[in-house]
C-alpha atoms as a PDB file:
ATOM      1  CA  UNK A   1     -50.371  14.513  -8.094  1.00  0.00           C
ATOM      2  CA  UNK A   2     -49.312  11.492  -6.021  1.00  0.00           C
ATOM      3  CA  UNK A   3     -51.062   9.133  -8.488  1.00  0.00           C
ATOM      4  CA  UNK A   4     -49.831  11.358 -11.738  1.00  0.00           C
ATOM      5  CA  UNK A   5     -45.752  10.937 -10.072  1.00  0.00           C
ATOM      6  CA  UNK A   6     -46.259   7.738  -8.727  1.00  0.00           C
ATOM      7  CA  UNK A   7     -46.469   5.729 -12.013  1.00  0.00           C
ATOM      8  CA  UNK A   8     -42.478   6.938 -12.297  1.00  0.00           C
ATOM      9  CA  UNK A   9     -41.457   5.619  -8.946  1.00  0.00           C
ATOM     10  CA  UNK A  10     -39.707   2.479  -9.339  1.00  0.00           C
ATOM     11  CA  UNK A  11     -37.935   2.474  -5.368  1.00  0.00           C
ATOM     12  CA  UNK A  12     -36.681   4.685  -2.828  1.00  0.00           C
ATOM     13  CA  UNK A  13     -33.011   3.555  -2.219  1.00  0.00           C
ATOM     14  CA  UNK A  14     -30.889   6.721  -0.931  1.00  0.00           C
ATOM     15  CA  UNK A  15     -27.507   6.512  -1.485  1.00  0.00           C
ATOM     16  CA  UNK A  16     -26.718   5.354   2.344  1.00  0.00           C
ATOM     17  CA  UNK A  17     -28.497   2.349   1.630  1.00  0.00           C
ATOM     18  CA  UNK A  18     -26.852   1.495  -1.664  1.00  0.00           C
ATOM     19  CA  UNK A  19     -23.451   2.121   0.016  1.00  0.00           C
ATOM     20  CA  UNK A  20     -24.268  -0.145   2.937  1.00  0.00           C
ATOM     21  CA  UNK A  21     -25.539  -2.698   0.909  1.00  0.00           C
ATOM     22  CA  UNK A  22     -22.005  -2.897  -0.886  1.00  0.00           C
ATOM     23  CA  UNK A  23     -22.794  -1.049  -3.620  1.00  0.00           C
ATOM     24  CA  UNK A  24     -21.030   2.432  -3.394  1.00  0.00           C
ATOM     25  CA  UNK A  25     -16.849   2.773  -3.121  1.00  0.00           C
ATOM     26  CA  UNK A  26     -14.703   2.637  -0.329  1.00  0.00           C
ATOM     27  CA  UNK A  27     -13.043   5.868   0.675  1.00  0.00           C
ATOM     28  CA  UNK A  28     -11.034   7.312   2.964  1.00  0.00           C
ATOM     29  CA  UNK A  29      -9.909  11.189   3.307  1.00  0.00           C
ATOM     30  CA  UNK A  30      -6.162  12.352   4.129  1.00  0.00           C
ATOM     31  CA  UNK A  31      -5.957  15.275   6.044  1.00  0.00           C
ATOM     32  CA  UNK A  32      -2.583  16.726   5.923  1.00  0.00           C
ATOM     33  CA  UNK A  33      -1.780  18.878   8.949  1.00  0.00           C
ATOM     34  CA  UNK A  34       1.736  19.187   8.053  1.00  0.00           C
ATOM     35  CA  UNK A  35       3.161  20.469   4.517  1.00  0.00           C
ATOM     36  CA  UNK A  36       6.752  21.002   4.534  1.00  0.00           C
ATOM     37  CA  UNK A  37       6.228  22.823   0.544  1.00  0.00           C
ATOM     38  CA  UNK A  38       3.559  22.681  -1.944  1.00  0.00           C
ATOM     39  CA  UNK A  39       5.911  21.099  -4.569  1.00  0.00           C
ATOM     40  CA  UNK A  40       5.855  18.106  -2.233  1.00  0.00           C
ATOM     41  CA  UNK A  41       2.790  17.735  -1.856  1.00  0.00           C
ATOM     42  CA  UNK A  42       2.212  17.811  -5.425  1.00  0.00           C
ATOM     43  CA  UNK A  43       4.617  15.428  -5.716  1.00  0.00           C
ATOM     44  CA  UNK A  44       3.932  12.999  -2.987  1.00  0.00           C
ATOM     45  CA  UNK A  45       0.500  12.974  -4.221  1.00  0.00           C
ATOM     46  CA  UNK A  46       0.987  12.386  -7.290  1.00  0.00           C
ATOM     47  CA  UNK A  47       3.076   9.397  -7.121  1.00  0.00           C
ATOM     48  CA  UNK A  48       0.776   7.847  -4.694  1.00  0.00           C
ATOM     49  CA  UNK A  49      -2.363   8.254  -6.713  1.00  0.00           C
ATOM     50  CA  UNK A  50       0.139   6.367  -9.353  1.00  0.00           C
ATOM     51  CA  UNK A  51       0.880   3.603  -7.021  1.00  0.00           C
ATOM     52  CA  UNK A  52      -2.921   3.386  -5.955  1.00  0.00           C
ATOM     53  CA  UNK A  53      -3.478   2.803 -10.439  1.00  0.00           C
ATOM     54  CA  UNK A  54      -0.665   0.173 -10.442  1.00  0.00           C
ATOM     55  CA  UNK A  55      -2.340  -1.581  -7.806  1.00  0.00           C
ATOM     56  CA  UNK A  56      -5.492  -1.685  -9.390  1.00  0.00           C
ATOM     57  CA  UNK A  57      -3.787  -2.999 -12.841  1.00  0.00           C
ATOM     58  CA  UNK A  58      -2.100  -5.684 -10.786  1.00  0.00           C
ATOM     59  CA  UNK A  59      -4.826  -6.788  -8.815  1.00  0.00           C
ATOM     60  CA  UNK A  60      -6.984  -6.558 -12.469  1.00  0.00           C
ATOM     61  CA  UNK A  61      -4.312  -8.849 -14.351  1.00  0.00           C
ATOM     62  CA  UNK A  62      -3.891 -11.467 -11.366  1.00  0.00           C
ATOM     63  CA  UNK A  63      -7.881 -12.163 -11.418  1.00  0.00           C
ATOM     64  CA  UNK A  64      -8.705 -12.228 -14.897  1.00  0.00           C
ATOM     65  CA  UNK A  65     -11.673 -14.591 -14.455  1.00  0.00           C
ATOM     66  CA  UNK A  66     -13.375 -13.045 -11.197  1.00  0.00           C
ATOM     67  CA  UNK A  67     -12.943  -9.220 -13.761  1.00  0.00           C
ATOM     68  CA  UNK A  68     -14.899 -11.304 -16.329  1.00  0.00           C
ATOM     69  CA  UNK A  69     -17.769 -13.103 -14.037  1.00  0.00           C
ATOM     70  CA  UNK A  70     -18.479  -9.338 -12.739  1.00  0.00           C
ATOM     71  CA  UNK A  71     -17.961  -6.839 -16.019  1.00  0.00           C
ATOM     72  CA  UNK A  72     -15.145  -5.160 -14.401  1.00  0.00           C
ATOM     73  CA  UNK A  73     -12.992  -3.054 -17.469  1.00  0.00           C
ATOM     74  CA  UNK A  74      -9.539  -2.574 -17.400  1.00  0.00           C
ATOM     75  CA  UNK A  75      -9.000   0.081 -15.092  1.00  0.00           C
ATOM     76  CA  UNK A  76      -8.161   3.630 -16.339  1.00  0.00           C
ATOM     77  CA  UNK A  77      -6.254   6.703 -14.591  1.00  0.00           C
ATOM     78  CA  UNK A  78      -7.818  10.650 -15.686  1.00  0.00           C
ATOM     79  CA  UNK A  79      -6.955  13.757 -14.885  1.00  0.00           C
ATOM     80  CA  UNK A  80      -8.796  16.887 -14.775  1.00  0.00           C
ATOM     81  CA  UNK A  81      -8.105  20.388 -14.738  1.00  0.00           C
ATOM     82  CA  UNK A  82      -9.326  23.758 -15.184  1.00  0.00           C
ATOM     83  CA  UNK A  83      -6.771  25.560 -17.170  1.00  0.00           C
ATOM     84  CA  UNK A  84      -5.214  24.609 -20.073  1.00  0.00           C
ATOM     85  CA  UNK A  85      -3.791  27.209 -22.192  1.00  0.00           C
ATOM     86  CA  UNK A  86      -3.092  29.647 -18.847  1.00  0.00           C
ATOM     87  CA  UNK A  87       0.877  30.220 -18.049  1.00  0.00           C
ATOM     88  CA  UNK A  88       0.589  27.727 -15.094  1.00  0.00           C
ATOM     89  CA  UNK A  89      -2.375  25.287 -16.363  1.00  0.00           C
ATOM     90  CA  UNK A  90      -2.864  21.944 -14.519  1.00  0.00           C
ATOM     91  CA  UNK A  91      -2.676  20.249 -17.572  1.00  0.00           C
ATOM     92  CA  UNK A  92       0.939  20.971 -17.836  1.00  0.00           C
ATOM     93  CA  UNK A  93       1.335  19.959 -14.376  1.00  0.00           C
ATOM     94  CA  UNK A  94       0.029  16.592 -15.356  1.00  0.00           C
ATOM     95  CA  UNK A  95       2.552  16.602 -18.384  1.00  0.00           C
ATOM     96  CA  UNK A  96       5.545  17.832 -15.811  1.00  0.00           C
ATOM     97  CA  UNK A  97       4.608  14.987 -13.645  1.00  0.00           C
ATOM     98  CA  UNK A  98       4.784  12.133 -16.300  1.00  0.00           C
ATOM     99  CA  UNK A  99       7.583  13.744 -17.912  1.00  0.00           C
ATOM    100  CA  UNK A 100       9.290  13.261 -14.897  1.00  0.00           C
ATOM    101  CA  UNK A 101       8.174   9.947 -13.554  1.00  0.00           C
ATOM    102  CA  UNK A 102       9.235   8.297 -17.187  1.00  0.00           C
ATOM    103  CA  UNK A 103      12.555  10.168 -17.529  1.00  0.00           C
ATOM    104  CA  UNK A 104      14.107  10.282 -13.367  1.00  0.00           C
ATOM    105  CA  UNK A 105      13.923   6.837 -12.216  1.00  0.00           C
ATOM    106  CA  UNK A 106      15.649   7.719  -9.221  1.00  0.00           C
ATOM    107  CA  UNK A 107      13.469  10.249  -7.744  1.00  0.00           C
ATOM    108  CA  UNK A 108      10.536   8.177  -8.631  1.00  0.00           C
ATOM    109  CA  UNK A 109      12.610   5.352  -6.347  1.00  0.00           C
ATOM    110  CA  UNK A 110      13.192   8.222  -3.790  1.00  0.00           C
ATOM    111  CA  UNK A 111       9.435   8.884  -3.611  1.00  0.00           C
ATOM    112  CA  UNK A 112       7.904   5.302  -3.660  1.00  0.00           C
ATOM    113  CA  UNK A 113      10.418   4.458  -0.907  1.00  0.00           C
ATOM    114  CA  UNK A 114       9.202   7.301   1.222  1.00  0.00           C
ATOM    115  CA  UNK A 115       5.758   6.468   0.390  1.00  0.00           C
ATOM    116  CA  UNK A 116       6.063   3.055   1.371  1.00  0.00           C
ATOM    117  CA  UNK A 117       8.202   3.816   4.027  1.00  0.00           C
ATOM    118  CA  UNK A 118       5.663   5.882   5.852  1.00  0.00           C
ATOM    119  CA  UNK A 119       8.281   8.960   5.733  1.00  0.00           C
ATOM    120  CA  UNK A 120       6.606  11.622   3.430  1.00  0.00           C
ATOM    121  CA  UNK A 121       6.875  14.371   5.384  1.00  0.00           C
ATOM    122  CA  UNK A 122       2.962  14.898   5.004  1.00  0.00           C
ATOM    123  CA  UNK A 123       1.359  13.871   8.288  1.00  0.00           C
ATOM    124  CA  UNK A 124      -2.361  13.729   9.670  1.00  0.00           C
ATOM    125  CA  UNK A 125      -3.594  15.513  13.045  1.00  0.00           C
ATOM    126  CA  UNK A 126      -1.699  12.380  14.697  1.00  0.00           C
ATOM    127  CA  UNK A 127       1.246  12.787  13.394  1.00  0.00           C
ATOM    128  CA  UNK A 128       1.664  10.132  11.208  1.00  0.00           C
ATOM    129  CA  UNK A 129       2.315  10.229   7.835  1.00  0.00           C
ATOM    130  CA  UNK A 130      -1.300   9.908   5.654  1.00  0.00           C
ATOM    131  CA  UNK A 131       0.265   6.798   3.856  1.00  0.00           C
ATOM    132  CA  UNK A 132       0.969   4.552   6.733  1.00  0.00           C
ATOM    133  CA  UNK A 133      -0.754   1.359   6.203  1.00  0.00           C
ATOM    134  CA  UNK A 134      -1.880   2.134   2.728  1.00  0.00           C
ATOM    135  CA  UNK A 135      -1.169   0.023  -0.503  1.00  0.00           C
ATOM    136  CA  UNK A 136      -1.065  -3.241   1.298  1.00  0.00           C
ATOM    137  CA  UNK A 137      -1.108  -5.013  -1.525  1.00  0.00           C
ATOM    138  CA  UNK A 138       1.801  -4.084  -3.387  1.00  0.00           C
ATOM    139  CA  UNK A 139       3.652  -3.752   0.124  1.00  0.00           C
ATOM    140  CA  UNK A 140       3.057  -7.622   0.469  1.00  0.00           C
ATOM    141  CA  UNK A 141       3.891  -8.305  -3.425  1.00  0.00           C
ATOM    142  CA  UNK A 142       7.070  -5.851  -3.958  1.00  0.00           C
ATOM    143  CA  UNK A 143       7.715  -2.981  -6.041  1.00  0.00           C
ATOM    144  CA  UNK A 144       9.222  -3.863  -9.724  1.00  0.00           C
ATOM    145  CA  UNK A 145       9.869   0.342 -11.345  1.00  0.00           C
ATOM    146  CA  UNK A 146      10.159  -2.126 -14.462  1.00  0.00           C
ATOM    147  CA  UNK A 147       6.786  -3.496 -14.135  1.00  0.00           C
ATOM    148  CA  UNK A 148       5.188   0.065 -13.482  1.00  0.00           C
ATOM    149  CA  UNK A 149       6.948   1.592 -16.494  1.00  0.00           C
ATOM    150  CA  UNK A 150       5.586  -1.267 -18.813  1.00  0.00           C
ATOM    151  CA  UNK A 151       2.313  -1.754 -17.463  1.00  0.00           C
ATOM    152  CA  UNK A 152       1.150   1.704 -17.267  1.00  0.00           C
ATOM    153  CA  UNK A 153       3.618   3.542 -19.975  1.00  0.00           C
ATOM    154  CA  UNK A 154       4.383   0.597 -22.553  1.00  0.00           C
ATOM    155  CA  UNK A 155       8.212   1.065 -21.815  1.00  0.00           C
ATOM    156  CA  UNK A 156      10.931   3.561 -20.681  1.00  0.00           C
ATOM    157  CA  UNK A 157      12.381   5.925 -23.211  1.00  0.00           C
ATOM    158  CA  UNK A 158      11.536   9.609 -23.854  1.00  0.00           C
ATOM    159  CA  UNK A 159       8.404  11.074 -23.645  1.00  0.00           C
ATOM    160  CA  UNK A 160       6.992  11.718 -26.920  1.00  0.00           C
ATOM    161  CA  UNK A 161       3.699  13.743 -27.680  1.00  0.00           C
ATOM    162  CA  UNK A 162       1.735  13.815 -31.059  1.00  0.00           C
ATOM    163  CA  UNK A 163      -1.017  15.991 -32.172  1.00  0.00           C
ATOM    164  CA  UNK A 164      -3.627  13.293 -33.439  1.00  0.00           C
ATOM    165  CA  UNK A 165      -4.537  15.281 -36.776  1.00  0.00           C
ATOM    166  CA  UNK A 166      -7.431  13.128 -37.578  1.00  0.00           C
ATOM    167  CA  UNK A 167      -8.778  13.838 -33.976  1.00  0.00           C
ATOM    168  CA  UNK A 168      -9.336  17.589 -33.327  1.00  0.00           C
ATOM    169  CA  UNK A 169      -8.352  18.795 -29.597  1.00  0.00           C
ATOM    170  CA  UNK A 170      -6.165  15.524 -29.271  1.00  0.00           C
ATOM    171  CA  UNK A 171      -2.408  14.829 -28.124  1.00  0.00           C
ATOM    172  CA  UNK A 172      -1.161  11.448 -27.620  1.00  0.00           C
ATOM    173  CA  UNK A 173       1.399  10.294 -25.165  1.00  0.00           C
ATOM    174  CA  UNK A 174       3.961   7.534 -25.796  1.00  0.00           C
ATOM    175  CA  UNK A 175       7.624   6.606 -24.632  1.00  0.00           C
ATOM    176  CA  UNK A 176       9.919   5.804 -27.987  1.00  0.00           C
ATOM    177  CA  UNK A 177       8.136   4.066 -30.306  1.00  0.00           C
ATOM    178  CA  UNK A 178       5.691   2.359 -28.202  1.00  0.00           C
ATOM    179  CA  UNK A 179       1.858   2.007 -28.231  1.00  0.00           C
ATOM    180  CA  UNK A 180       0.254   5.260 -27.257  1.00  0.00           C
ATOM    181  CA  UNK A 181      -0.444   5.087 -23.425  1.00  0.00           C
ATOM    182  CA  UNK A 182      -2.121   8.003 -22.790  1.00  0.00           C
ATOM    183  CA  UNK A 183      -4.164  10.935 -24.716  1.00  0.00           C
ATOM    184  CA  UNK A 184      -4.813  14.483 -23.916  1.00  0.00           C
ATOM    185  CA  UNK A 185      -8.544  15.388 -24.671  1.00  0.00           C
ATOM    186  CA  UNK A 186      -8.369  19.706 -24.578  1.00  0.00           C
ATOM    187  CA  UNK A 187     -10.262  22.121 -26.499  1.00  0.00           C
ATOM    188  CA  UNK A 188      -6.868  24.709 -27.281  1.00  0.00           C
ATOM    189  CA  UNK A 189      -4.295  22.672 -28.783  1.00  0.00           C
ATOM    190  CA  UNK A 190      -2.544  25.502 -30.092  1.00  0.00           C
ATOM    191  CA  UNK A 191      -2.283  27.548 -27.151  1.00  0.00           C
ATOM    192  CA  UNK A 192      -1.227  24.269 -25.109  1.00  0.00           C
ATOM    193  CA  UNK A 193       1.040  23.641 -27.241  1.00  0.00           C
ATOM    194  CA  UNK A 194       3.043  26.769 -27.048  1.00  0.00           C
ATOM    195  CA  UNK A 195       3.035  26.302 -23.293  1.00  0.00           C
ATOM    196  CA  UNK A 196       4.950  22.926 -23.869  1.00  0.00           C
ATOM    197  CA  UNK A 197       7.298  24.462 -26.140  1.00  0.00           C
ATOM    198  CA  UNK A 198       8.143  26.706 -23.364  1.00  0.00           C
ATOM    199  CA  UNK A 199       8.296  23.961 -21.239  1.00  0.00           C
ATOM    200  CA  UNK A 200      11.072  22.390 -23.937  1.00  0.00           C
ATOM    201  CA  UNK A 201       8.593  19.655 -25.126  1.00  0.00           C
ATOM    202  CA  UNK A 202       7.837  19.313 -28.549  1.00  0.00           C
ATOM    203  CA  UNK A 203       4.754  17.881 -30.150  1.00  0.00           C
ATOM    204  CA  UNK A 204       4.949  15.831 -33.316  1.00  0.00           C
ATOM    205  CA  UNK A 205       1.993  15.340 -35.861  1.00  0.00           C
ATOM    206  CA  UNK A 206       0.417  12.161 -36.153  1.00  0.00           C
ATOM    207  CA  UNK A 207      -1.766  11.777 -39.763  1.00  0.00           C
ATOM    208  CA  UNK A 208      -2.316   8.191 -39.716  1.00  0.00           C
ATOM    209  CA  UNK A 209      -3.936   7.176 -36.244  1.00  0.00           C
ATOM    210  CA  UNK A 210      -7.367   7.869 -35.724  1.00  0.00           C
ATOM    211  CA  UNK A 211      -9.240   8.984 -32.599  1.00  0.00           C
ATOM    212  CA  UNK A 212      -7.623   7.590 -29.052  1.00  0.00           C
ATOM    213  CA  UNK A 213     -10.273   9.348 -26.629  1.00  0.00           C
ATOM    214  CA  UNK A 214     -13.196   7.454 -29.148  1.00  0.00           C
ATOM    215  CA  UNK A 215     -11.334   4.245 -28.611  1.00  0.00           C
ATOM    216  CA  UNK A 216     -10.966   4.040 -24.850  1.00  0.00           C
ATOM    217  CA  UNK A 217     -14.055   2.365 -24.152  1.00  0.00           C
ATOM    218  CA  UNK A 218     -12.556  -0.861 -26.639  1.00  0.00           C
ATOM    219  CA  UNK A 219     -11.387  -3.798 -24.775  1.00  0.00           C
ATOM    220  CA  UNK A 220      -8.396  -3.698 -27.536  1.00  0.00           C
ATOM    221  CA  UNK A 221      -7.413  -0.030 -26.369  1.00  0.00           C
ATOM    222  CA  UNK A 222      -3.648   0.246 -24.958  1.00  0.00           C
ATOM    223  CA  UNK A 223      -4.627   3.968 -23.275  1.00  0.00           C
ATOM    224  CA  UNK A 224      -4.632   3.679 -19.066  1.00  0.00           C
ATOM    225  CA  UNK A 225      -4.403   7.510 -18.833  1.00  0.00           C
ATOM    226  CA  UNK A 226      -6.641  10.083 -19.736  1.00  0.00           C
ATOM    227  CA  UNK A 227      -6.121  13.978 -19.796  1.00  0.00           C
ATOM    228  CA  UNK A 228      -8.390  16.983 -19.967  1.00  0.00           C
ATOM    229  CA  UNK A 229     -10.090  19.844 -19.131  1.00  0.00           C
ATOM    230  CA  UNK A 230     -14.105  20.128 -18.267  1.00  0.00           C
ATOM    231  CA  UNK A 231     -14.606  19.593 -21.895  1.00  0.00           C
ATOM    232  CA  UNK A 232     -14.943  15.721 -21.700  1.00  0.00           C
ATOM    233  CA  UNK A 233     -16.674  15.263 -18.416  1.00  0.00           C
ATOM    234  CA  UNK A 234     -20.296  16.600 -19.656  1.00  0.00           C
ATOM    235  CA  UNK A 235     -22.333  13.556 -21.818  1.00  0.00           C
ATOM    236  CA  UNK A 236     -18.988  11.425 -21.711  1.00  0.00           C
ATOM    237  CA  UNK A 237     -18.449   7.737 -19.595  1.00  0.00           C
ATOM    238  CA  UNK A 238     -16.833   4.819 -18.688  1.00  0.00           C
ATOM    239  CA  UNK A 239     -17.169   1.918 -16.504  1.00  0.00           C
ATOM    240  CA  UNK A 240     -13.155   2.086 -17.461  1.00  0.00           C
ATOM    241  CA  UNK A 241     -12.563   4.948 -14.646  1.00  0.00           C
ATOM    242  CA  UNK A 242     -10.777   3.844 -11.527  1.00  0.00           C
ATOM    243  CA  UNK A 243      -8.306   6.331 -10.426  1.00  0.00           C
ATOM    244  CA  UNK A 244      -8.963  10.585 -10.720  1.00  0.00           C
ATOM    245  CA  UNK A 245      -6.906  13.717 -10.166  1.00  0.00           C
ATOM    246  CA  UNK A 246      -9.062  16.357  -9.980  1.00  0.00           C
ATOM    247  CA  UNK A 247      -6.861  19.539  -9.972  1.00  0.00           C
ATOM    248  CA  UNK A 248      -8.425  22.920  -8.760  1.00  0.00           C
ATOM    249  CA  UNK A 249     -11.680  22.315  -9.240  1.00  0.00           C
ATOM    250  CA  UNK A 250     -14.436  23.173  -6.846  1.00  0.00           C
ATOM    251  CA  UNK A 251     -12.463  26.377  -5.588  1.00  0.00           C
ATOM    252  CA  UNK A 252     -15.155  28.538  -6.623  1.00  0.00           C
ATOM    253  CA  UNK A 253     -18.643  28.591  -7.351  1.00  0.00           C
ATOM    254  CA  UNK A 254     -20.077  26.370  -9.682  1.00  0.00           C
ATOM    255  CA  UNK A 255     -21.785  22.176 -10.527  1.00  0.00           C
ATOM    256  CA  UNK A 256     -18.086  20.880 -10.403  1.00  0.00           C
ATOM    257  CA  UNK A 257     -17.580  20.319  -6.643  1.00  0.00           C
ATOM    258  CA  UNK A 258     -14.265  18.647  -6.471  1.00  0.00           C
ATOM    259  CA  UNK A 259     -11.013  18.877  -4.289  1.00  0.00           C
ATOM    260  CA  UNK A 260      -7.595  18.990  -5.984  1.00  0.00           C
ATOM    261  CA  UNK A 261      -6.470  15.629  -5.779  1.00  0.00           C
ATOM    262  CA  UNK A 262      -8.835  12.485  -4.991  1.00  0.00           C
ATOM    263  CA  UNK A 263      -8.541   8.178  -5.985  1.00  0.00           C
ATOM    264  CA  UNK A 264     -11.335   6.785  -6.864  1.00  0.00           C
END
C-alpha cells in the first residue's frame, strides 16, 4: 500500500506551514461583546466590509506594476446567502444595503465617520470599538464618498436593476446609465423579483447584453460585486475574489461552514 499511494505523494506541506511561509491570508476575528441593535450591526458591518473593498481597489490602482509582476486580478467584492426567494432573504438584504449606500450619502458619511472614528457602538471584550486601528490605509490617504461611488458603482444616480434575458438566473446592477457594476447570480428570478417589487424596486429587461457572471473573470470586465446564493459557489472560481459576505450560512448542519459576515 505505501508503495501503491506513494507514487501520488508529491509533499507534505499542512496548511500551518504554507501560512507561515507567507502563503495563506492575514486575518483577524472581531468579537463584538456589545450590540446596541441588530440593524446596526448589519449596518456597521456592512459598510466596513465596503471600506475594507475600497481599500483594496485603491491600494490595486496605486501599484499597477507590482499587481502585474505577481498575477494579482482586480479585486472583486461577493456576497452569499442562503435565501433568496424567502420573505426576508439575504439577498435582499444585500440589495437594501446598496440601495441605500448609492441613494443616502449622508448616512453613508454618518457611518464611515463612526467607523473611522472608532465610535460604532460595537465593542470587543475590552471595550473598544472592533474598528479601532483598522483601515490604516485609507485613514492616512482620506476618504473621497466621490471616489468610492465611482470606483466601486461607476457613478451616483438611482439604482437600476435589469434581468439579463440572454443570461438565465441573472440581474444586473447599475446607477443611471452607467456600466453595469454588479450582477446577481440566483436560481429564482421570478420569485426574487416579486420580493423587490415589494420592496418598491423594479427590474427592467435587458435583451442585448450577454452574460455578466461569464465575463467576470475578463480583465475588460467593469463588475467589482458579485451576488448569489449557494448556486455559484460549487465548480465556480476566481483569483478575482478579495472581499466576502457570507450571510447565514453555517447555522446548521451541512459542507458550508461559514459565519455571517467575514473579509477576505
Amino acid at each position: 500500500m505505501l508503495k501503491e499511494y506513494a507514487k501520488s505523494i508529491v509533499f507534505d506541506y499542512s496548511y500551518k506551514y504554507f501560512y507561515l511561509d507567507g502563503y495563506g491570508k492575514d486575518f483577524s476575528v472581531l468579537n463584538v461583546r456589545n450590540v446596541r441593535e441588530t440593524n446596526d450591526f448589519q449596518e456597521g458591518m456592512f459598510v466596513a466590509n465596503l471600506l475594507s473593498f475600497y481599500e483594496q481597489l485603491l491600494v490595486y490602482e496605486q501599484n499597477k506594476d507590482l499587481v502585474k509582476k505577481y498575477n494579482i486580478e482586480k479585486p472583486l467584492w461577493i456576497f452569499v446567502g442562503t435565501t433568496v426567494s424567502e420573505e426576508e432573504s439575504d439577498i435582499i438584504q444585500i440589495v437594501r444595503f446598496i440601495k441605500k449606500i448609492i441613494e443616502d450619502e449622508a448616512w453613508l458619511r454618518k457611518w464611515i465617520d463612526n467607523i473611522l472614528g472608532s465610535n460604532t457602538g460595537l465593542t470587543d471584550e475590552n471595550g473598544k470599538d472592533v474598528f479601532e486601528g483598522k483601515f490604516k490605509y485609507i485613514r492616512e490617504k482620506g476618504i473621497d464618498l466621490k471616489d468610492i461611488y465611482e470606483r466601486i458603482f461607476g457613478g451616483k444616480a438611482k439604482l437600476n436593476l435589469y434581468e439579463i434575458k440572454n443570461a438565465e438566473g441573472e440581474i444586473g446592477l447599475k446607477v443611471g446609465e452607467n456600466d453595469y457594476f454588479g450582477v446577481i447570480n440566483i436560481g429564482n428570478v421570478s420569485g426574487f423579483k416579486r420580493l423587490l417589487e415589494g420592496e418598491g424596486v423594479s427590474v427592467e429587461q435587458d435583451v442585448i447584453s450577454g452574460s455578466l457572471f461569464d465575463k467576470i473573470k475578463e480583465e475588460s470586465s467593469k463588475i467589482n460585486i458579485l451576488i448569489g446564493s449557494r448556486k455559484f459557489i460549487e465548480g465556480w472560481d476566481t483569483w478575482r475574489v478579495s472581499s466576502m459576505g457570507l450571510l447565514n450560512m453555517g447555522t446548521g448542519q451541512g459542507p458550508q461552514k461559514y459565519s455571517y459576515l467575514e473579509e477576505g
